[in-house]
C-alpha atoms as a PDB file:
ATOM      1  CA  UNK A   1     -11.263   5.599  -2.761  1.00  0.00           C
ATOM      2  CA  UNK A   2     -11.889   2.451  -4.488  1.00  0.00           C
ATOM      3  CA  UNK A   3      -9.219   0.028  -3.161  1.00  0.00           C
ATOM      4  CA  UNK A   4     -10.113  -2.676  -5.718  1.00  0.00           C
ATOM      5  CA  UNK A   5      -9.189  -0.030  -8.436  1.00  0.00           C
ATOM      6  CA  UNK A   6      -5.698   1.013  -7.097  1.00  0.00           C
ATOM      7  CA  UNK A   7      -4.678  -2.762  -6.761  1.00  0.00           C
ATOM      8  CA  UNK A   8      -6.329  -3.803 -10.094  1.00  0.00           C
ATOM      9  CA  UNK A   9      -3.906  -0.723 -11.484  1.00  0.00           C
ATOM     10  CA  UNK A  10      -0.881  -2.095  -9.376  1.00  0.00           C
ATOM     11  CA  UNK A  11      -1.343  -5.524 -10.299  1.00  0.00           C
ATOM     12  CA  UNK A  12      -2.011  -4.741 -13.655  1.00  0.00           C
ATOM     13  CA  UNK A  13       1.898  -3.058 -13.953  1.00  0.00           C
ATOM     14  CA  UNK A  14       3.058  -5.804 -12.444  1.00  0.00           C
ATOM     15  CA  UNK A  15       1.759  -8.398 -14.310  1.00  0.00           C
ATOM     16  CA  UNK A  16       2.702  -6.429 -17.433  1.00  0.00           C
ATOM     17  CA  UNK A  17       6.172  -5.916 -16.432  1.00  0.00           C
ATOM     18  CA  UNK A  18       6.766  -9.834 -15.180  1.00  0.00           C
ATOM     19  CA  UNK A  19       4.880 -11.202 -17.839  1.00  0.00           C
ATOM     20  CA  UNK A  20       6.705  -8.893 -20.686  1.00  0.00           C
ATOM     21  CA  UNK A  21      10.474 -10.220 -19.012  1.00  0.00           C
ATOM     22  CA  UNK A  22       9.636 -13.509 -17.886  1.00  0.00           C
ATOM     23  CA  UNK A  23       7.529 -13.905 -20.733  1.00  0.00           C
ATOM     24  CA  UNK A  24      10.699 -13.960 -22.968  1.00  0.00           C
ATOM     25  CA  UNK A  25      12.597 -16.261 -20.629  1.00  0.00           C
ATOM     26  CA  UNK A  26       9.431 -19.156 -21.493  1.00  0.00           C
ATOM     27  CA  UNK A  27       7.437 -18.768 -18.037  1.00  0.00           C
ATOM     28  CA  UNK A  28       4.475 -19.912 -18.490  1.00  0.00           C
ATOM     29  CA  UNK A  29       1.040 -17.421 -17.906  1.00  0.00           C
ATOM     30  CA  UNK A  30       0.120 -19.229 -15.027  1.00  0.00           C
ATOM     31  CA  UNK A  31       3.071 -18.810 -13.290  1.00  0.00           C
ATOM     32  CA  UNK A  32       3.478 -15.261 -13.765  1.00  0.00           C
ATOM     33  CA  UNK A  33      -0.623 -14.557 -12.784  1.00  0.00           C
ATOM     34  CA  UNK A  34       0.828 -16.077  -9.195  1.00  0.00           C
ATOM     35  CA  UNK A  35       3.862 -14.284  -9.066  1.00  0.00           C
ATOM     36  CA  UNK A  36       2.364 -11.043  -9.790  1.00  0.00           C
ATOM     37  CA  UNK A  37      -0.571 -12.055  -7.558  1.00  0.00           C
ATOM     38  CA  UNK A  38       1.289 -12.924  -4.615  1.00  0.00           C
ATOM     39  CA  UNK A  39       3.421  -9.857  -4.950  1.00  0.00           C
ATOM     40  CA  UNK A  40       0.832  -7.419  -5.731  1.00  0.00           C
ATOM     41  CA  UNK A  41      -1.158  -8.372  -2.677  1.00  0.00           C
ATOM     42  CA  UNK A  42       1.997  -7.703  -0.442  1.00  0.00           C
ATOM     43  CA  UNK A  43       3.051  -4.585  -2.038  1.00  0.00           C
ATOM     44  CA  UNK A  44      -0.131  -3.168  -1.634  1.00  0.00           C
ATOM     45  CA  UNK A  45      -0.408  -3.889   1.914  1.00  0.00           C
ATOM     46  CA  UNK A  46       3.166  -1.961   2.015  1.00  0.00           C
ATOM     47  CA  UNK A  47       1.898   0.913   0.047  1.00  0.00           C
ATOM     48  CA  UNK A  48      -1.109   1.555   2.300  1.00  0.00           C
ATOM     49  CA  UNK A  49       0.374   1.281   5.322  1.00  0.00           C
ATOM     50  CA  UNK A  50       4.058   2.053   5.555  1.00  0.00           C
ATOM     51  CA  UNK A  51       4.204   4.631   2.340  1.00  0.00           C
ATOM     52  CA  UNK A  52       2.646   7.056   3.530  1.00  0.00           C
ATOM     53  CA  UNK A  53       4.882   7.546   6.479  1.00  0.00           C
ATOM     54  CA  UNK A  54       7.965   7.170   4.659  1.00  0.00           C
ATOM     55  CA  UNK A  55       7.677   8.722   1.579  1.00  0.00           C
ATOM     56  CA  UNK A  56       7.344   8.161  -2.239  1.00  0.00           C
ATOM     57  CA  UNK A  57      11.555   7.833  -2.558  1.00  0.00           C
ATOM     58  CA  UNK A  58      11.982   4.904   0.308  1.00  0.00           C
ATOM     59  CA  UNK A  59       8.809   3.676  -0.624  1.00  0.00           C
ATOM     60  CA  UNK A  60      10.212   2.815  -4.076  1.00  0.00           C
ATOM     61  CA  UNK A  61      13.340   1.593  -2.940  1.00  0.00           C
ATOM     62  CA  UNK A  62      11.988  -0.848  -0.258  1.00  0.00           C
ATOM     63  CA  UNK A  63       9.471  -2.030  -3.375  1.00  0.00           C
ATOM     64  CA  UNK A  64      12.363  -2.806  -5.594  1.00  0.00           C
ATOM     65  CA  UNK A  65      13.775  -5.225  -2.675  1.00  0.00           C
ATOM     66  CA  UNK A  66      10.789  -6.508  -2.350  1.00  0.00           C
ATOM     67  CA  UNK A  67      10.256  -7.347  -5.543  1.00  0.00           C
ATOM     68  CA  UNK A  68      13.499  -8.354  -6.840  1.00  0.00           C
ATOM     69  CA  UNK A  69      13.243 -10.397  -3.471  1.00  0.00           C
ATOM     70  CA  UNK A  70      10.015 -11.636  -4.220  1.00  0.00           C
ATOM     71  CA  UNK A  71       9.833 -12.436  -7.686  1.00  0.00           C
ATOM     72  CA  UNK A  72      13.107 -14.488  -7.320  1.00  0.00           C
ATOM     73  CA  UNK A  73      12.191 -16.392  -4.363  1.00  0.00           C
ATOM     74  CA  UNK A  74       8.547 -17.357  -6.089  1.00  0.00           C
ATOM     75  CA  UNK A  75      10.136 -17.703  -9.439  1.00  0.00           C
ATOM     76  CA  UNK A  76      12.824 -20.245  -7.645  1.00  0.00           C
ATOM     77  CA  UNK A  77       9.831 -22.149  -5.905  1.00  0.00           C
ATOM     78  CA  UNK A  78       7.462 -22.361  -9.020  1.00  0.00           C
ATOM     79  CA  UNK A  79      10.300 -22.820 -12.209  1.00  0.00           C
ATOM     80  CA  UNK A  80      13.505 -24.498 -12.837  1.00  0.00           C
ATOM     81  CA  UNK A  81      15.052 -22.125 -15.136  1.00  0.00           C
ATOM     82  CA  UNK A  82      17.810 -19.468 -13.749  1.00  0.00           C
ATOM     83  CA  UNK A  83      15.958 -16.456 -12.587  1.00  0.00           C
ATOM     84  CA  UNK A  84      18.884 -14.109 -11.347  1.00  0.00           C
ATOM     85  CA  UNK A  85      19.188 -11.610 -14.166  1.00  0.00           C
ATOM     86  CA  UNK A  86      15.246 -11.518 -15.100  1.00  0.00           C
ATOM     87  CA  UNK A  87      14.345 -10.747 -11.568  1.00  0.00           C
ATOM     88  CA  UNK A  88      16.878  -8.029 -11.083  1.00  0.00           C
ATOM     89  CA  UNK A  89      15.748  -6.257 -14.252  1.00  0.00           C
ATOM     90  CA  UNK A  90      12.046  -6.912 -13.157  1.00  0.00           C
ATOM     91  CA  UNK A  91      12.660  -5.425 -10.130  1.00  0.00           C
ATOM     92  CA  UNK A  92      13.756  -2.280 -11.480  1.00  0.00           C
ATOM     93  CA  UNK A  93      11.227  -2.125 -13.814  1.00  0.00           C
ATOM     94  CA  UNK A  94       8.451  -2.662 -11.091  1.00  0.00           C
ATOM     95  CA  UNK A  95      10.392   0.289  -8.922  1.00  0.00           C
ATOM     96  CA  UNK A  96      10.744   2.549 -11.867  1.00  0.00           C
ATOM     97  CA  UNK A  97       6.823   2.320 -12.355  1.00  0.00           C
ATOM     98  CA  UNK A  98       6.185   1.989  -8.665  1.00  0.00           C
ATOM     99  CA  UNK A  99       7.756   5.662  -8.581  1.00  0.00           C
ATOM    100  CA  UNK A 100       4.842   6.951 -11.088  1.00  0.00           C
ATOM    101  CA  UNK A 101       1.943   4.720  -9.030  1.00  0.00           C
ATOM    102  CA  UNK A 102       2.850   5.826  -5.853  1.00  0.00           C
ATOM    103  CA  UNK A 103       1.700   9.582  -6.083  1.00  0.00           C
ATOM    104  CA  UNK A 104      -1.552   8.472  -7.656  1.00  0.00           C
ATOM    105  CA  UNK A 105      -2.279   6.764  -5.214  1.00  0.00           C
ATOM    106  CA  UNK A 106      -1.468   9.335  -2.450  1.00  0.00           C
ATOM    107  CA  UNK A 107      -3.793  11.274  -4.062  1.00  0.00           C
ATOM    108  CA  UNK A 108      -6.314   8.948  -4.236  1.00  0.00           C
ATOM    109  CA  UNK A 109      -6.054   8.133  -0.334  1.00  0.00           C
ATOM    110  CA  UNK A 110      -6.357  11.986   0.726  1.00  0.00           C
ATOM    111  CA  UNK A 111      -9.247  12.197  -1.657  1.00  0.00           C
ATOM    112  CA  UNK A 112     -10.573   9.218   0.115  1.00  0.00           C
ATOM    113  CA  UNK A 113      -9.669  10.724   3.407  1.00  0.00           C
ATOM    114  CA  UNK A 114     -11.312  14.181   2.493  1.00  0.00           C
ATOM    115  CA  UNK A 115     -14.999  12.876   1.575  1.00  0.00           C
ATOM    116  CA  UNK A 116     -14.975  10.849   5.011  1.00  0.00           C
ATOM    117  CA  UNK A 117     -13.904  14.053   7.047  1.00  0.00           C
ATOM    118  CA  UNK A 118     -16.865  14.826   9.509  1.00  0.00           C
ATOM    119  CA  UNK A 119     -17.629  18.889   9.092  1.00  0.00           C
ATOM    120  CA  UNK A 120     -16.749  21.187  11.716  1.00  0.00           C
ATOM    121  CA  UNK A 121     -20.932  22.071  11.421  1.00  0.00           C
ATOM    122  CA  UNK A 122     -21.791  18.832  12.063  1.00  0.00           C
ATOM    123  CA  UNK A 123     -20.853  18.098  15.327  1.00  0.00           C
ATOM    124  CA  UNK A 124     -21.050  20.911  18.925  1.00  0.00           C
ATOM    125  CA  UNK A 125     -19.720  20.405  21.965  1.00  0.00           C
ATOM    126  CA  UNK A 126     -21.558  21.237  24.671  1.00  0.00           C
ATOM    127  CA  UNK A 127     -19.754  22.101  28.436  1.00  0.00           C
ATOM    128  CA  UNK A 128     -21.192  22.687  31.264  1.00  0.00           C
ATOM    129  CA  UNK A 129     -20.580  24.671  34.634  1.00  0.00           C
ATOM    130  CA  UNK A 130     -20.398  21.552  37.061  1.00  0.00           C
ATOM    131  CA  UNK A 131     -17.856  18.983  35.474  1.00  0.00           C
ATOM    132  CA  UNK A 132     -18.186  16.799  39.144  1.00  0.00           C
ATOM    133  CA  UNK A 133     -20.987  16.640  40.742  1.00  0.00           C
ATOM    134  CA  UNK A 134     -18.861  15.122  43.855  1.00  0.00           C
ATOM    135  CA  UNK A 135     -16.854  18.845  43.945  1.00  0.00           C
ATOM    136  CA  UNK A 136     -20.440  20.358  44.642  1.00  0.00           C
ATOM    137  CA  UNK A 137     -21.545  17.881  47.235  1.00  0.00           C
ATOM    138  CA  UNK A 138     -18.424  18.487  49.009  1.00  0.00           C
ATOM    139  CA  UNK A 139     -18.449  22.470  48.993  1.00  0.00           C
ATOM    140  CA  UNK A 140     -21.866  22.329  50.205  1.00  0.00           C
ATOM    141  CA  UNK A 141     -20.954  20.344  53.370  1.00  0.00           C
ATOM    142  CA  UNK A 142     -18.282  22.518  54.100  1.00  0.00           C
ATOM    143  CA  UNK A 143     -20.509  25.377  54.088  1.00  0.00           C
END
């Protein structure tokens, strides 16, 4: 799977979505490349990791917390302007899309997983009689 690809996607709805809201509340581009930069990076790492184990449902959920989290902590740090209400609907936005990205990239991962898969042709095991050698030298003695 190309991993560069699935976070150009994510980051690419995320930027879209933070630049579209904040956009309209006069944050400027730079502020929302970092935002969605910073985020992106960290969601991704989430989405690798921890979605896959927990599903596309709580995976969605714990990416609206993070970014409503996220985008109002950064937004707080990086603008003046009140950022309550635009990173709440943000947030949902992100999740709503997040719910669409998440399968895709499931799919991508076992697709990934499937071309790395060593065939069962590939590879023999070979087993032998005498697993010890010691067991041998011992029965001999005692013979």
């Amino acid at each position: 799977m190309s991993y560069v690809k699935s976070f150009i996607i994510k980051w690419f709805i995320s930027t879209v979505i933070i630049g579209v809201i904040f956009g309209f509340a006069g944050l400027n581009m730079g502020t929302i490349l970092t935002i969605s930069t910073i985020l992106t990076a960290v969601a991704y790492l989430g989405d690798l990791f921890i979605m896959p184990r927990i599903g596309n449902n709580w995976a969605t959920i714990t990416d609206f917390f993070l970014a409503w989290a996220g985008i109002a902590l950064l937004a707080d740090l990086l603008t003046t302007m009140p950022i309550a209400l635009y990173s709440f609907i943000t947030a949902v936005l992100i999740a709503i899309a997040e719910f669409f990205y998440h399968p895709y990239l499931l799919q991508q991962m076992s697709r990934d997983q499937s071309n790395h898969q060593v065939k069962s042709m590939d590879v023999q095991t070979e087993f032998g009689e005498d697993m010890d050698v010691r067991d041998e030298l011992e029965r001999e003695r005692k013979d």
